[in-house]
Protein backbone atom coordinates (compact mmCIF):
# COMPACT_ATOMS: atom_id res chain seq x y z
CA UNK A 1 3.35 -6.09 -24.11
CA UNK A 2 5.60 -2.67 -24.65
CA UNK A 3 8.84 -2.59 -25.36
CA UNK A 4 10.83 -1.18 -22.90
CA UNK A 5 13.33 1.76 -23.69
CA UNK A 6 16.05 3.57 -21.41
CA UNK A 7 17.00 6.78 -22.64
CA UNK A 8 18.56 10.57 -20.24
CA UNK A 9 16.93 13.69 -20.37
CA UNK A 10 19.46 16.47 -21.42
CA UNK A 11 21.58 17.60 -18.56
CA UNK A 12 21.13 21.57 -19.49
CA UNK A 13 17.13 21.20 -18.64
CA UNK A 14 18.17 18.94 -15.17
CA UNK A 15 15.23 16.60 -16.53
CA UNK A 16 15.35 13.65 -14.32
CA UNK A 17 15.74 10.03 -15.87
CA UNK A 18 12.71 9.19 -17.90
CA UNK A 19 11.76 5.19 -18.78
CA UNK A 20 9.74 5.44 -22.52
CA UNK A 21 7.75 2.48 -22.92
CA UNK A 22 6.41 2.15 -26.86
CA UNK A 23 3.21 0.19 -27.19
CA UNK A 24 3.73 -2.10 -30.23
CA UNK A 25 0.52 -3.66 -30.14
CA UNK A 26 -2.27 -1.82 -32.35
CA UNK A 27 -3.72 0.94 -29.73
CA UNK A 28 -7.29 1.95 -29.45
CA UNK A 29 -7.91 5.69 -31.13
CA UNK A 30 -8.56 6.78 -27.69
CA UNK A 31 -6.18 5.71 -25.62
CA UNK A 32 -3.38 8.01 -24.15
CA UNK A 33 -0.69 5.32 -24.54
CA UNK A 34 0.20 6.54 -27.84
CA UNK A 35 2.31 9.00 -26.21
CA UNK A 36 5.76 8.30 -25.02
CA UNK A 37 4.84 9.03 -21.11
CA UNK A 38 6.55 6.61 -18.55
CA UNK A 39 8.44 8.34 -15.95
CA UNK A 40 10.29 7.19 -13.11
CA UNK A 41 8.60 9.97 -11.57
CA UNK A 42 5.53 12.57 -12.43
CA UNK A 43 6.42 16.03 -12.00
CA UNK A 44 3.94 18.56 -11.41
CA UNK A 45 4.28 20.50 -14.88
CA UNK A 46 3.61 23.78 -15.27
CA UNK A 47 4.56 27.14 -17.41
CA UNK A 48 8.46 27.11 -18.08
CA UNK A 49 8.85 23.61 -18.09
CA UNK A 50 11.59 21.87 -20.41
CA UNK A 51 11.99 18.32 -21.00
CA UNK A 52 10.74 14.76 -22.24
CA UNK A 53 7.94 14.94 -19.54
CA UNK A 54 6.76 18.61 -20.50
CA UNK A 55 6.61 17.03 -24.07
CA UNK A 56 4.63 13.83 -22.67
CA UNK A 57 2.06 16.47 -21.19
CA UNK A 58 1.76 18.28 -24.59
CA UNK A 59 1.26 15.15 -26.33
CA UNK A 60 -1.41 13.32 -24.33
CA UNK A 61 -2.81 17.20 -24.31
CA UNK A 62 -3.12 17.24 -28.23
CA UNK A 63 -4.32 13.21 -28.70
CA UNK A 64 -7.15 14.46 -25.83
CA UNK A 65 -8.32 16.90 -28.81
CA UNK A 66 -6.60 19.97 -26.96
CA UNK A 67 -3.84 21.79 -29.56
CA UNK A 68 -1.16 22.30 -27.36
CA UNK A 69 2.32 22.49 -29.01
CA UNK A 70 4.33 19.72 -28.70
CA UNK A 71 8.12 20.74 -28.53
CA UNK A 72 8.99 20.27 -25.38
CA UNK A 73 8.68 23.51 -23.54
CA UNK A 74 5.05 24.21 -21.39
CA UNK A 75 4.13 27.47 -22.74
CA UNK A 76 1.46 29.76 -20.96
CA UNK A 77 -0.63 28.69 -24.30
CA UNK A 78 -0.08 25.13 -23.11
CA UNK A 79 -1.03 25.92 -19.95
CA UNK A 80 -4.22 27.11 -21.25
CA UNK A 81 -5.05 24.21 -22.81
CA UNK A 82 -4.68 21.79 -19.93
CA UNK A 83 -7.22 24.64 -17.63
CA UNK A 84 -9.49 23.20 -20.85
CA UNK A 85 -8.79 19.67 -20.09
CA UNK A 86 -8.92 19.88 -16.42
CA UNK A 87 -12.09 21.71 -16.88
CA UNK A 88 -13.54 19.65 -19.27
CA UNK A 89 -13.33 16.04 -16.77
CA UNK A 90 -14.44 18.34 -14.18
CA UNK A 91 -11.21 19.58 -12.37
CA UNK A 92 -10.49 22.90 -11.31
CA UNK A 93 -9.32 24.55 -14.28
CA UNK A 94 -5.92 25.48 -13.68
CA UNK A 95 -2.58 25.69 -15.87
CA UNK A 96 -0.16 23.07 -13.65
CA UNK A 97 -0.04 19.38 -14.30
CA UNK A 98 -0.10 17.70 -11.15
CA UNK A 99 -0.83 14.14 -10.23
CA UNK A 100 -4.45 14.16 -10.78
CA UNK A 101 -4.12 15.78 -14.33
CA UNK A 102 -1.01 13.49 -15.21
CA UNK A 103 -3.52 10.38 -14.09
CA UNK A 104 -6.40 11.63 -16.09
CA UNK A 105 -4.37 12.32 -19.28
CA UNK A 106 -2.80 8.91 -19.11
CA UNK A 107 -5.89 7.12 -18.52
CA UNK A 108 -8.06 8.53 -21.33
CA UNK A 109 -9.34 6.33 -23.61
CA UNK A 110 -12.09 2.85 -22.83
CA UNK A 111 -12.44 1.14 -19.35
CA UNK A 112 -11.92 -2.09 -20.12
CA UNK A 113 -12.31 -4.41 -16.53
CA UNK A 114 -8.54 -5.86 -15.96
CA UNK A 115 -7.79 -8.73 -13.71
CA UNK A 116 -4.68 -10.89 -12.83
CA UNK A 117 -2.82 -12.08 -15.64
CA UNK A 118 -4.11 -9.28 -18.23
CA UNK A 119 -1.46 -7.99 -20.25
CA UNK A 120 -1.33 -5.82 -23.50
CA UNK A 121 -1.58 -1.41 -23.82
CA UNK A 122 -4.38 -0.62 -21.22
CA UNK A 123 -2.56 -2.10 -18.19
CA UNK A 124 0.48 -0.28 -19.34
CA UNK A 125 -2.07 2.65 -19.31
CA UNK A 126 -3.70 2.06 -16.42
CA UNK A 127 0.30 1.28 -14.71
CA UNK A 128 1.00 4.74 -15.82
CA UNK A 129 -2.05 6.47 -14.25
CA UNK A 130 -1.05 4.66 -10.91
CA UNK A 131 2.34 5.64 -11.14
CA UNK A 132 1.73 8.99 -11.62
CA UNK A 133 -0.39 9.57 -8.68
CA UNK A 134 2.59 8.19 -6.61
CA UNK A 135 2.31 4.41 -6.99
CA UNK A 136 6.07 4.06 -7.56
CA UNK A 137 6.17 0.45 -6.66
CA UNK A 138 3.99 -0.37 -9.53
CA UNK A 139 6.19 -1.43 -12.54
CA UNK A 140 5.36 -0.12 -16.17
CA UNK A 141 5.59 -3.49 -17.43
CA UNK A 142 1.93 -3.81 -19.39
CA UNK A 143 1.28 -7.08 -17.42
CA UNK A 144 -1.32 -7.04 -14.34
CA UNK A 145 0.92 -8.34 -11.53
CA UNK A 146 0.73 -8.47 -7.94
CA UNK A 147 2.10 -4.74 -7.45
CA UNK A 148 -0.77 -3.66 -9.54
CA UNK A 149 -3.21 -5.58 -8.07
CA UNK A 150 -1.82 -4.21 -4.20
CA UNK A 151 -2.24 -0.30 -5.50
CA UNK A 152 -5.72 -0.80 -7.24
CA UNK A 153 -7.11 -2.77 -3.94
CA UNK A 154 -5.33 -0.23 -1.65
CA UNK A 155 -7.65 2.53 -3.96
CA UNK A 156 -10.83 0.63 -4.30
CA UNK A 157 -10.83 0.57 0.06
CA UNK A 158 -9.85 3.93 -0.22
CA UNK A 159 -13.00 4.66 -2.37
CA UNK A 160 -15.19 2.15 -0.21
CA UNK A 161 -15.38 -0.49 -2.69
CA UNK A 162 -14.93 -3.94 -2.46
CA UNK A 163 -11.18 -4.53 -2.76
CA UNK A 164 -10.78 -7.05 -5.51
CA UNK A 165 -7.89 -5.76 -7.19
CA UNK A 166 -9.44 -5.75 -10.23
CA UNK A 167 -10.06 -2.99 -12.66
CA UNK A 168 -13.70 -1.93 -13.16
CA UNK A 169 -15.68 1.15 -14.96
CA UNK A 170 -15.29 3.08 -11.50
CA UNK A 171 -11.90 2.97 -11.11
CA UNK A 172 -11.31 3.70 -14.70
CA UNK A 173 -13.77 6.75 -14.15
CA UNK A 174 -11.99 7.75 -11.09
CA UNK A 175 -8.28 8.22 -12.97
CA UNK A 176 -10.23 10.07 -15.86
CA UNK A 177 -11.66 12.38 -13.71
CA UNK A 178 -9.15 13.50 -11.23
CA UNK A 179 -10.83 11.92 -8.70
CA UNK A 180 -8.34 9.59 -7.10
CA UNK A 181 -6.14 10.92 -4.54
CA UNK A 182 -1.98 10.33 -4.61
CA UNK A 183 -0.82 7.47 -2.92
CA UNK A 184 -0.17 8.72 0.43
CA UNK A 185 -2.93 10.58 0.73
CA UNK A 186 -5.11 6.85 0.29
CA UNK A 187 -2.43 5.11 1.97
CA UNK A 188 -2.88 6.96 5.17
CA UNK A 189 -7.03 6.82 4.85
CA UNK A 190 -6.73 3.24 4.83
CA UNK A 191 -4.67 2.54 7.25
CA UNK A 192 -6.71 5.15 9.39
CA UNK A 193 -9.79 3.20 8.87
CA UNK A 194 -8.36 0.23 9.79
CA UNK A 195 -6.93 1.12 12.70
CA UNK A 196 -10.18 2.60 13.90
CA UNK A 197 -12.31 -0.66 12.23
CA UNK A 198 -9.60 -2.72 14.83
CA UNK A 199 -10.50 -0.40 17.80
CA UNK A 200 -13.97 -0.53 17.04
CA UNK A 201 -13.86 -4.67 16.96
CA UNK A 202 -11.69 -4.22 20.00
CA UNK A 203 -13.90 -2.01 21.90
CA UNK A 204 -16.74 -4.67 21.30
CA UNK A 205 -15.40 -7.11 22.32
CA UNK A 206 -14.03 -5.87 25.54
CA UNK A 207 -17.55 -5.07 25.97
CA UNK A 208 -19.00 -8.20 25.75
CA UNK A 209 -16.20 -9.70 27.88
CA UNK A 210 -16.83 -7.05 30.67
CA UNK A 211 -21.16 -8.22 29.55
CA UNK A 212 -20.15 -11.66 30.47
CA UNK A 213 -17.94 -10.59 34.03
CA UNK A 214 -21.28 -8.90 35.35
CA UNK A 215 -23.76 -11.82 34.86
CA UNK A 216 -21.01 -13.75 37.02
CA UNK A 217 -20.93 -10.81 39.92
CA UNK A 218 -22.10 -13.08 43.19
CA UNK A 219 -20.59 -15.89 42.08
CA UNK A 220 -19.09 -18.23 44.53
CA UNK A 221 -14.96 -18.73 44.64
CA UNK A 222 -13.07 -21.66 44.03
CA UNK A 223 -9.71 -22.57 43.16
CA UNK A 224 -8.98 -23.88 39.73
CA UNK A 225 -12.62 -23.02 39.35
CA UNK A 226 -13.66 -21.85 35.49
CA UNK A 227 -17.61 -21.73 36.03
CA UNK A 228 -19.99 -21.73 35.22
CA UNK A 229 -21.24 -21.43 38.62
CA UNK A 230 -17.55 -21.00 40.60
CA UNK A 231 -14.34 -19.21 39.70
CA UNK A 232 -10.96 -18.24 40.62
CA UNK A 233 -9.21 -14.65 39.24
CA UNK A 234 -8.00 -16.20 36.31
CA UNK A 235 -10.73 -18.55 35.57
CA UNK A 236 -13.55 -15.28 35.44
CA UNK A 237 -11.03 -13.53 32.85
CA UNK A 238 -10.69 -16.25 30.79
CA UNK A 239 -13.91 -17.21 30.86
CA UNK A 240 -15.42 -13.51 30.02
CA UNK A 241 -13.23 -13.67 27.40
CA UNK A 242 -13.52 -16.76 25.62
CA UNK A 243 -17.42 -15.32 25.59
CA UNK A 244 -15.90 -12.60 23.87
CA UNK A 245 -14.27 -14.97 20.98
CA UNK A 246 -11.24 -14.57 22.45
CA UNK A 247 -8.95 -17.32 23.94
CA UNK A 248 -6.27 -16.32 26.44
CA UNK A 249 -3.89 -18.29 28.70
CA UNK A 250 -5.24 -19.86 31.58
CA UNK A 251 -3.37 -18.39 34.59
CA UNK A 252 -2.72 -14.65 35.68
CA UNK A 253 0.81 -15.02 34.32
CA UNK A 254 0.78 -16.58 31.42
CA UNK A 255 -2.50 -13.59 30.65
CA UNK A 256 0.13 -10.81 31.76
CA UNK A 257 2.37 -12.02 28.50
CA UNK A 258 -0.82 -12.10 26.31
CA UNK A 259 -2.20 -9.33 24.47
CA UNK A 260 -1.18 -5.34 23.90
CA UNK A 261 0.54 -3.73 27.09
CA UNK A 262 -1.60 -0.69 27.98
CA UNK A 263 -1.42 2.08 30.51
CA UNK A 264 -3.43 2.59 33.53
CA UNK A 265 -4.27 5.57 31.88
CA UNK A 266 -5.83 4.39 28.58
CA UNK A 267 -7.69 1.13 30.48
CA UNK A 268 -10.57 0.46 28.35
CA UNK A 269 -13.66 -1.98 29.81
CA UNK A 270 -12.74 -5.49 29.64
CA UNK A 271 -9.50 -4.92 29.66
CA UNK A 272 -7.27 -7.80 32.05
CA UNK A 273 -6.16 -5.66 35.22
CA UNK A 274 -2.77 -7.52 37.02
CA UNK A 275 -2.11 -6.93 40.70
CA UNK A 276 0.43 -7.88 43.83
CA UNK A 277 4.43 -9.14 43.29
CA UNK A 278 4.41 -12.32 41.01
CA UNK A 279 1.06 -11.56 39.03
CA UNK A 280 -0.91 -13.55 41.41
CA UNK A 281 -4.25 -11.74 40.66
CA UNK A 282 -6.08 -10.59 37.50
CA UNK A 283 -9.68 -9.11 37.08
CA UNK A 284 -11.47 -7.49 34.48
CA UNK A 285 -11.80 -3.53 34.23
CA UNK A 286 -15.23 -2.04 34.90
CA UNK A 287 -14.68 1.44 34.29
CA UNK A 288 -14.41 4.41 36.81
CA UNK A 289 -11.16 2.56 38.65
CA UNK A 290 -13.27 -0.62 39.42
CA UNK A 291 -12.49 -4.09 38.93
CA UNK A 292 -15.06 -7.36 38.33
CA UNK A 293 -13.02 -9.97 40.25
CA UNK A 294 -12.64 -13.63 41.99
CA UNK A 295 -10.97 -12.68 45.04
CA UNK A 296 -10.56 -15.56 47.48
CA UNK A 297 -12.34 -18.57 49.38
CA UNK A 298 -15.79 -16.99 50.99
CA UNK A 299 -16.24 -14.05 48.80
CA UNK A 300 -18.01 -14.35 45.73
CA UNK A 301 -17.34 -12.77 42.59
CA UNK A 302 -17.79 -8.38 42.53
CA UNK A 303 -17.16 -4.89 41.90
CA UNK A 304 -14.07 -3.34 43.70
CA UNK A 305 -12.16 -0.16 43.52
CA UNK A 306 -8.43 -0.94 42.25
CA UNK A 307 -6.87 1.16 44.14
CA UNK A 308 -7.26 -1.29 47.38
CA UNK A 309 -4.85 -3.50 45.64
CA UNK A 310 -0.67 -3.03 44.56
CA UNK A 311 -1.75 -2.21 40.48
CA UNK A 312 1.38 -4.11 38.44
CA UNK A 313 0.02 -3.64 34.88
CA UNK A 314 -2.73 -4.18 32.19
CA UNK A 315 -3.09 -5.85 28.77
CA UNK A 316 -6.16 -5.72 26.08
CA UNK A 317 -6.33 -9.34 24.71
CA UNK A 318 -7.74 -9.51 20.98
């Protein structure tokens, strides 16, 4: 495991606060940890830049077999040398260091598969990769912990893998290759797809509740009644539900308190519709401003327009 070491950039270059970690185990030829390069954060370097992280760039620029000169101060020449790099892992070849490059040059090297509990250089390396793309909650520590294991999963979704949180050739590839997009970037395309995944499973299933509402259309009433031949209001919501794999309350009020509020606007089929003072009746949404309903005693279960009845609300259960 590195040894940690604290040191300040020089106040005349404004350098921000750097963390070095030293590897003291014996590091593969190829790796890029043989470079002091932990930062508490990864500037985008480009010509004119001073400072312990211009000199980290230099450095993993020369070990990657590209002479750039290592003093401290990104020189057009340097510049030209990471367009080679960039170029040569297939990025655009450009003279800036941003995320992408930082991860690449800091992931060089084998692609050994990490798990839980790993320690030693290449999770320091691979740390470092993460952290540069924007990771900041991942701690340059050299041991695989739960923050690592959160970023890598939160990647592998991001690159539709399966999310096991543990390293593998692909990932490694990704880092090397600029590939891997900063952390916001994948944070928001996850969370995207997830959100739409949930509306998706949402969607279904209010479709299969509203399925089940329509086989029960001429149904006879009852009170207390919850089928399968007779049904009161609540009863037919529940009971389209529960077909649905969803459980809700059994009575109109209790189903009022259950689920997501949603507007009259955004009613979706399936959804539970609530009308009159006191949440005395629910039915299930149809589409085009109907209802599927159990009205009363001598009218069997059907299709009516809401706007016959005093709307009070609407909810999407699951």
């Amino acid at each position: 495991m590195g040894k940690i070491l604290k040191s300040a950039a020089s106040l005349l270059t404004g350098v921000a606060l750097a963390v070095s970690v030293s590897a003291t185990a014996e590091l593969p030829a190829s790796a890029a940890t043989t470079c002091s390069a932990s930062f508490v954060h990864y500037r985008t370097i480009r010509p004119g830049s001073r400072g312990a992280d211009a000199r980290a760039v230099e450095c993993l620029l020369r070990n990657a077999g590209f002479p750039a000169t290592v003093n401290g101060s990104y020189s057009a020449w340097d510049g030209r040398q990471m367009g080679r790099f960039r170029h040569s892992v297939g990025m655009t070849a450009m003279a800036p260091g941003g995320p992408r490059a930082w991860a690449a040059l800091l992931s060089r090297g084998s692609a050994p598969n990490l798990r839980p509990g790993s320690r030693g250089a290449d999770v320091l390396r691979l740390q470092r990769s993460l952290h540069s793309l924007g990771w900041t909650g991942v701690w340059l520590t050299g041991r695989y912990d739960a923050r690592t294991v959160q970023a890598v999963k939160m990647v592998q979704l991001w690159r539709r893998q399966p999310a096991t949180g543990a390293s593998t050739v692909s990932l490694w590839r990704g880092l090397q290759t600029g590939r891997i997009a900063t952390a916001p970037v994948v944070t928001k395309a996850v969370r995207t797809a997830a959100a739409r995944r949930a509306a998706a499973r949402r969607t279904t299933r209010g479709a299969k509740a509203l399925a089940f509402a329509r086989k029960q259309v001429g149904d006879r009433y009852a009170y207390g009644a919850t089928g399968p031949n007779a049904w009161d209001c609540s009863g037919l919501t529940g009971g389209s539900w529960r077909a649905a794999g969803v459980r809700i309350p059994r009575t109109s009020q209790a189903q009022f308190r259950f689920g997501r509020k949603v507007s009259k606007a955004n009613l979706r089929p399936g959804d539970l519709v609530f009308f009159y003072r006191g949440i005395t009746h629910v039915a299930i949404y149809a589409g085009n401003g109907k209802v599927i309903h159990a009205s009363r005693p001598g009218k069997p279960v059907g299709y009516l327009p809401m706007k016959y009845m005093p709307y009070q609300g609407a909810r999407r259960p699951g």
